[in-house]
Protein backbone atom coordinates (compact mmCIF):
# COMPACT_ATOMS: atom_id res chain seq x y z
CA UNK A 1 67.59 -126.38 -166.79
CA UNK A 2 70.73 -126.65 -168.59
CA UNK A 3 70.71 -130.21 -167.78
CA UNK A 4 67.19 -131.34 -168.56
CA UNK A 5 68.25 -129.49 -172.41
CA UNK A 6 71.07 -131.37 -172.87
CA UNK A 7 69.69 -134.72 -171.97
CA UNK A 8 66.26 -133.76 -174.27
CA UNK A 9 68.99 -133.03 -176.84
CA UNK A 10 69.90 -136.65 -176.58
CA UNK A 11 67.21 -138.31 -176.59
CA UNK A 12 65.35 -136.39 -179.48
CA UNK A 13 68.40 -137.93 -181.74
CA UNK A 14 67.49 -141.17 -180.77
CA UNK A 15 63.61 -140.97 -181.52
CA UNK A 16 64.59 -139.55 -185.25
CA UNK A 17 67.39 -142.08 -185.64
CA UNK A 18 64.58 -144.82 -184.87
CA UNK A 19 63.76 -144.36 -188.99
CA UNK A 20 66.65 -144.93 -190.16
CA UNK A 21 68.54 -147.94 -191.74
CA UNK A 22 71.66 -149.03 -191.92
CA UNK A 23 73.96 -152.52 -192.83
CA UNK A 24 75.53 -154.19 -189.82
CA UNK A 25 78.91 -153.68 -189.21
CA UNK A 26 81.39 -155.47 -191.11
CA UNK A 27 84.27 -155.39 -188.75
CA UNK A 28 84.04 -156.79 -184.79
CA UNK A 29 80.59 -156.81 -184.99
CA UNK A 30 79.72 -158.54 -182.22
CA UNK A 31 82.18 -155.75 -180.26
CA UNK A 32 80.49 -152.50 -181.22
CA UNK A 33 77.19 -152.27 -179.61
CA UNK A 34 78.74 -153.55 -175.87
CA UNK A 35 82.18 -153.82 -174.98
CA UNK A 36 81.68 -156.22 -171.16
CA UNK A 37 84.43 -154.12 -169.80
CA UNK A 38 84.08 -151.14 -166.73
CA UNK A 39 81.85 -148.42 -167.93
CA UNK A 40 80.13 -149.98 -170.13
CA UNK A 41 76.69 -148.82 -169.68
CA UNK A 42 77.34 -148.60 -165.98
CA UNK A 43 79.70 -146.22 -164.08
CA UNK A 44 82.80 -146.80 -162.14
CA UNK A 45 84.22 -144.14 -159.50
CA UNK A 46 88.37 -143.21 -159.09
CA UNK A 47 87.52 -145.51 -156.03
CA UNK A 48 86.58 -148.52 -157.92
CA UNK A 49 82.85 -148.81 -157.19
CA UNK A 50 80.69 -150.13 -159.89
CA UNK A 51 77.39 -148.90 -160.21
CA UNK A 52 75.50 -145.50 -161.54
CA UNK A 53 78.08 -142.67 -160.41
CA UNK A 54 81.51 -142.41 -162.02
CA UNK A 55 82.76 -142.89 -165.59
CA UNK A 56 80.18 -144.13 -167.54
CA UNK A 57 80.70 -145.31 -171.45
CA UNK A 58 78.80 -147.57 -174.38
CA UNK A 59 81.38 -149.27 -176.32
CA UNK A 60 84.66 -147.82 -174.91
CA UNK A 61 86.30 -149.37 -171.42
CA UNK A 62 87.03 -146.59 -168.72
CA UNK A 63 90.09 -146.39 -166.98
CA UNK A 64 88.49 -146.97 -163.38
CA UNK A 65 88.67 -150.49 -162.46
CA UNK A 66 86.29 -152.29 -159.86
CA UNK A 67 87.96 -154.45 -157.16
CA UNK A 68 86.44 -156.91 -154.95
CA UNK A 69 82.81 -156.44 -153.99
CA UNK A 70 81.67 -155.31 -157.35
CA UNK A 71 79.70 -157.00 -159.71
CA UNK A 72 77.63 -156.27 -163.02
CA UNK A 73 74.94 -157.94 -165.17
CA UNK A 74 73.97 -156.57 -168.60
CA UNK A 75 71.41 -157.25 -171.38
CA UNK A 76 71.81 -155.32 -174.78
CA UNK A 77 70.56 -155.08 -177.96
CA UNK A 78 70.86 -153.31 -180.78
CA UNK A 79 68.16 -152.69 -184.00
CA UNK A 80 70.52 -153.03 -187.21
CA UNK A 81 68.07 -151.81 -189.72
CA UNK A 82 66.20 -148.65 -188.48
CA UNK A 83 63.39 -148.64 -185.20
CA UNK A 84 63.59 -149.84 -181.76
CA UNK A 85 65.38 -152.95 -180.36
CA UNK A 86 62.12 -155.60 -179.94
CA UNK A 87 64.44 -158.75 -179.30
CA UNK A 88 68.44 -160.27 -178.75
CA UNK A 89 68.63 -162.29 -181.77
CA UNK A 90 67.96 -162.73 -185.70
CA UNK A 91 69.42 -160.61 -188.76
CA UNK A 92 68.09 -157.36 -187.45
CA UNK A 93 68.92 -157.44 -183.97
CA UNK A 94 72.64 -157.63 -182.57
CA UNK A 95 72.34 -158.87 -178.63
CA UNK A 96 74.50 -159.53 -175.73
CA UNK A 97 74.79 -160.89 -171.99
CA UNK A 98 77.45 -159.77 -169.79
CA UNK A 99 78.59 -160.74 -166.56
CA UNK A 100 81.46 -159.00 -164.57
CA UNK A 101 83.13 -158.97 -161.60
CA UNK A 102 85.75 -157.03 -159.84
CA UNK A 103 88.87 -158.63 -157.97
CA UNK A 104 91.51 -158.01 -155.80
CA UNK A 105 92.10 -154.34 -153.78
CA UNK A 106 95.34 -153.47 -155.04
CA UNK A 107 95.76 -153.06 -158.76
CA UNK A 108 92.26 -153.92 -159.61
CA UNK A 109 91.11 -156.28 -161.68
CA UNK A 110 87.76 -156.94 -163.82
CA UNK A 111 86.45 -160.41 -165.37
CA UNK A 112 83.63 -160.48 -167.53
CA UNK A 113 82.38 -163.37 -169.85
CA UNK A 114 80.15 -161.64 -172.67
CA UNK A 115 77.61 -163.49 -174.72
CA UNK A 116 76.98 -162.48 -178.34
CA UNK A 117 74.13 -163.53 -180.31
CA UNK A 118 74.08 -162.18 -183.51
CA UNK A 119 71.86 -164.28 -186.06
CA UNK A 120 71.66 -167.28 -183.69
CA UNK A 121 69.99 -167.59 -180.39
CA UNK A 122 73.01 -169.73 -178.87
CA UNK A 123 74.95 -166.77 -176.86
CA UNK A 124 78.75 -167.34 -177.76
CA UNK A 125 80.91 -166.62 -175.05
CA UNK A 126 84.00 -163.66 -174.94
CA UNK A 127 86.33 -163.44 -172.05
CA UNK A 128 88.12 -160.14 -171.45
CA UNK A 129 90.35 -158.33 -168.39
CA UNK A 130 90.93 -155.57 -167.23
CA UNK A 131 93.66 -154.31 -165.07
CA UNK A 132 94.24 -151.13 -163.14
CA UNK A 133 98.35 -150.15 -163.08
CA UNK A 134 97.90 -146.58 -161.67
CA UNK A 135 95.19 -145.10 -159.81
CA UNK A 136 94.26 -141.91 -160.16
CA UNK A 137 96.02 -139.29 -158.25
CA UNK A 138 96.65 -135.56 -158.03
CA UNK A 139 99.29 -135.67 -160.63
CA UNK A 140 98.16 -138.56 -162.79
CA UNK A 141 95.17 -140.09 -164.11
CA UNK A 142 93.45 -143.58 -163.31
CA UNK A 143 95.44 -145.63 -165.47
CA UNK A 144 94.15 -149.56 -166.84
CA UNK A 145 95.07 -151.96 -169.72
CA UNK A 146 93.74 -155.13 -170.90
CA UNK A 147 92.28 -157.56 -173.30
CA UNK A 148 88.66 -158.05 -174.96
CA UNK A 149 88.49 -162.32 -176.58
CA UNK A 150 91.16 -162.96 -174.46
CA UNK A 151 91.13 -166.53 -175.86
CA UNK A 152 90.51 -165.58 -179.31
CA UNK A 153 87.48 -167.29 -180.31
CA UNK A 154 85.22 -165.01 -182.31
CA UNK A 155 85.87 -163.38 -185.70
CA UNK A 156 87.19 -160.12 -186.60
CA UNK A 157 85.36 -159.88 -189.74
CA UNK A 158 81.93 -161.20 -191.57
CA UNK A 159 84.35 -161.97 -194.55
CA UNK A 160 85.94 -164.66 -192.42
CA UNK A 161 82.68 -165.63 -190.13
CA UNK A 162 84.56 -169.31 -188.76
CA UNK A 163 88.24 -167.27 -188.06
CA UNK A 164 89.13 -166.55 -184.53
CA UNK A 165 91.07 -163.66 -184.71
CA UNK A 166 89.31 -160.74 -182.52
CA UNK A 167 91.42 -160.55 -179.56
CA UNK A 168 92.17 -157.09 -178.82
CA UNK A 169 94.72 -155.07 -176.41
CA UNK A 170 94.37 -151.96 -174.97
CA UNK A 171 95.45 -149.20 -172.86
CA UNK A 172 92.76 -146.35 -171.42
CA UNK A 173 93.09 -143.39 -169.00
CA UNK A 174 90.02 -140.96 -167.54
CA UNK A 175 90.47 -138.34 -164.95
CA UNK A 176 87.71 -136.54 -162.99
CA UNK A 177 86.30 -132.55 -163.70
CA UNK A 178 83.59 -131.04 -163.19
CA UNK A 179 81.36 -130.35 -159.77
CA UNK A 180 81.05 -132.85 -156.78
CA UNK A 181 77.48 -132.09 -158.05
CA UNK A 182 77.94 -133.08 -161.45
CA UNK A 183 81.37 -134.41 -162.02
CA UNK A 184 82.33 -134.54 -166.13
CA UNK A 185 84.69 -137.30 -166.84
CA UNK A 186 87.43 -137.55 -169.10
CA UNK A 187 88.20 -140.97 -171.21
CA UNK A 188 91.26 -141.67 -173.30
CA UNK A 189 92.97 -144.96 -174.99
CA UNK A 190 94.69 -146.61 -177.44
CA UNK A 191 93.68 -150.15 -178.57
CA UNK A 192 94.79 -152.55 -181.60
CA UNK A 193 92.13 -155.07 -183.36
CA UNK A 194 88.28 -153.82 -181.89
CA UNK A 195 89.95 -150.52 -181.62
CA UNK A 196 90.70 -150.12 -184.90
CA UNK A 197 94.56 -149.69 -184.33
CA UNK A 198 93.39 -145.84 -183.03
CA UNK A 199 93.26 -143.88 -180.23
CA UNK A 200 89.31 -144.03 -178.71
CA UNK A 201 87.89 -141.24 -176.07
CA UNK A 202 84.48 -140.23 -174.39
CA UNK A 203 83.30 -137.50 -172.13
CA UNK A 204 80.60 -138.32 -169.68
CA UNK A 205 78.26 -136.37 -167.47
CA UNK A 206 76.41 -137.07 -164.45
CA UNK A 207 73.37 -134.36 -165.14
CA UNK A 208 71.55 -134.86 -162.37
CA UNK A 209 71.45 -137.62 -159.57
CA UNK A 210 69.54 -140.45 -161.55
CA UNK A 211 70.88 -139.04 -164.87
CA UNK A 212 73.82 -139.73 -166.89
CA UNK A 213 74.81 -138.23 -170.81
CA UNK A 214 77.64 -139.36 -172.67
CA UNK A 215 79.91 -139.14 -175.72
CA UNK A 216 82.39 -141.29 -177.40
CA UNK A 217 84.88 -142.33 -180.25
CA UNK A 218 85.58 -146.09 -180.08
CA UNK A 219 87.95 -146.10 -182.43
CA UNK A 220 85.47 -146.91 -185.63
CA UNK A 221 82.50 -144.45 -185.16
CA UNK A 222 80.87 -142.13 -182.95
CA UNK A 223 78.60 -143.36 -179.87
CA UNK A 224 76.30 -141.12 -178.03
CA UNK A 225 73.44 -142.01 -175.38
CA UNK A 226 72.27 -141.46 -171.77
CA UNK A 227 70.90 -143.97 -168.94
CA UNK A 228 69.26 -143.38 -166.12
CA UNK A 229 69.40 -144.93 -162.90
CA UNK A 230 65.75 -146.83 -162.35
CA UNK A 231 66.89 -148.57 -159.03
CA UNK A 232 68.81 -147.01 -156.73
CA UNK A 233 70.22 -147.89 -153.74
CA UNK A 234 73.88 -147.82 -151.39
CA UNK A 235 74.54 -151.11 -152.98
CA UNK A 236 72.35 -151.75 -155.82
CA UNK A 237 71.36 -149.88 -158.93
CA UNK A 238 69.71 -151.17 -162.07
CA UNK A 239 70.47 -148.96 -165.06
CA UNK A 240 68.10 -148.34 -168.33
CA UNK A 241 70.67 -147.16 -171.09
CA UNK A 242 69.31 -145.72 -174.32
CA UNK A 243 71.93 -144.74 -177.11
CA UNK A 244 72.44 -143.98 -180.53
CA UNK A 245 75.33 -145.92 -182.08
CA UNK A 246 77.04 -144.65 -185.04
CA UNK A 247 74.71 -141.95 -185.24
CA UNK A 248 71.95 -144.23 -187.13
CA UNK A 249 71.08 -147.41 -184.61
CA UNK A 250 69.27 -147.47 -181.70
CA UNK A 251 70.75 -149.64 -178.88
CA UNK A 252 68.86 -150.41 -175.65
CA UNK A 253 70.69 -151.84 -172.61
CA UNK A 254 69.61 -152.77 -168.98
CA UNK A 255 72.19 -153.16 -166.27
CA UNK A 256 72.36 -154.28 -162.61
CA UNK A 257 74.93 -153.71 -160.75
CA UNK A 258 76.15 -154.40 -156.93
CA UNK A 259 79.30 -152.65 -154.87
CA UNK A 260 80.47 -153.74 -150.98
CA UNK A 261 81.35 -150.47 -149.48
């Protein structure tokens, strides 16, 4: 009961938010409505399997980190000026592509190659890593770092729209609480560039089996959202992701993921 309150909680912030307006995001805007790195919009256990249970996040990268088997593909978008997304491109919409993919066994790694189209219906691709340096253990947390425009091609600002100057590093942590039920995850980081030169954290919770609810800080503004898991299998799970960025922007996403167990 608890659960089902929270998650109405949620989503009743969304529907009123859907009236609102706001100006688009003068800093890494093509960064704050997706961030193409593990967790985002889909979850990732201390194992590193990618798909609806685990650490799940918007905008902030988790510190699980999918190996080889895992993959991800994710379509966003984000309404600028008040209402519901309706499409991925033009001055009121802020939309992206991402596909991922997990490598190696050992210290983990993650690949994805994000496509942003804000204002233009060309999607402009974004490289960024991840890798996993500690896994998590009784003692320590799951520990990751890594790099978003990891060959610096889009712009950190809309006052300098041509300069390539957005790549970003990063270091993030999240340890596991709650209930084998409904674990409660724990996200914390520290990132230069997209991350505002701050720390960033999130809390998320798996409130029931197709259900997810989370929080977060990316290091500019406040995120919050939930997702739930329309397609569910051992290997396959496509995710429906509705959120509320910066408190005033609805941001819809739709994920599919696959994991080799």
């Amino acid at each position: 009961m608890r659960q089902s309150a929270l998650l109405a909680v949620v989503l009743a912030c969304l529907a009123i938010s859907a009236a609102g307006m706001a100006d688009e995001f003068r800093d890494y805007p093509e960064f704050r409505y997706a961030s193409g790195l593990p967790g985002g919009t889909n979850g990732v256990t201390p194992d590193g399997h990618i798909g609806f249970a685990g650490a799940f996040q918007l905008n902030i990268p988790v510190g699980y980190t999918p190996g080889w088997g895992n993959f991800m593909l994710t379509a966003g978008s984000a309404a600028i000026n008040g209402g519901f997304p309706d499409g991925m491109w033009g001055n009121d919409h802020n939309g992206t592509l991402t596909l991922g993919w997990g490598m190696f066994n050992e210290h983990r790694a993650w690949l994805s190659i994000m496509g942003t189209g804000k204002g233009t219906k060309s999607l402009e691709q974004v490289y960024n890593l991840q890798v996993e340096v500690v896994p998590e253990s009784d003692k320590w947390p799951a520990i990751s770092v890594g790099v978003v425009d990891m060959l610096d091609r889009r712009a950190s600002t809309l006052d300098r729209p041509f300069e390539g100057s957005a790549r970003s590093f990063y270091a993030v942590a999240t340890r596991e609480g709650g209930t084998p039920e409904h674990p409660l995850y724990y996200t914390l980081g520290f990132g230069n560039g997209r991350f505002n030169n701050r720390p960033f954290g999130g809390v998320s919770y798996q409130a029931a089996d197709r259900w997810q609810v989370f929080a977060e800080y990316d290091g500019w503004v406040g995120n919050v959202g939930g997702a739930y898991d329309v397609v569910s299998s051992r290997e396959w799970h496509g995710i429906l992701g509705l959120s509320l960025v910066d408190f005033d922007r609805i941001d819809l996403t739709l994920s599919v993921t696959k994991t080799d167990f």
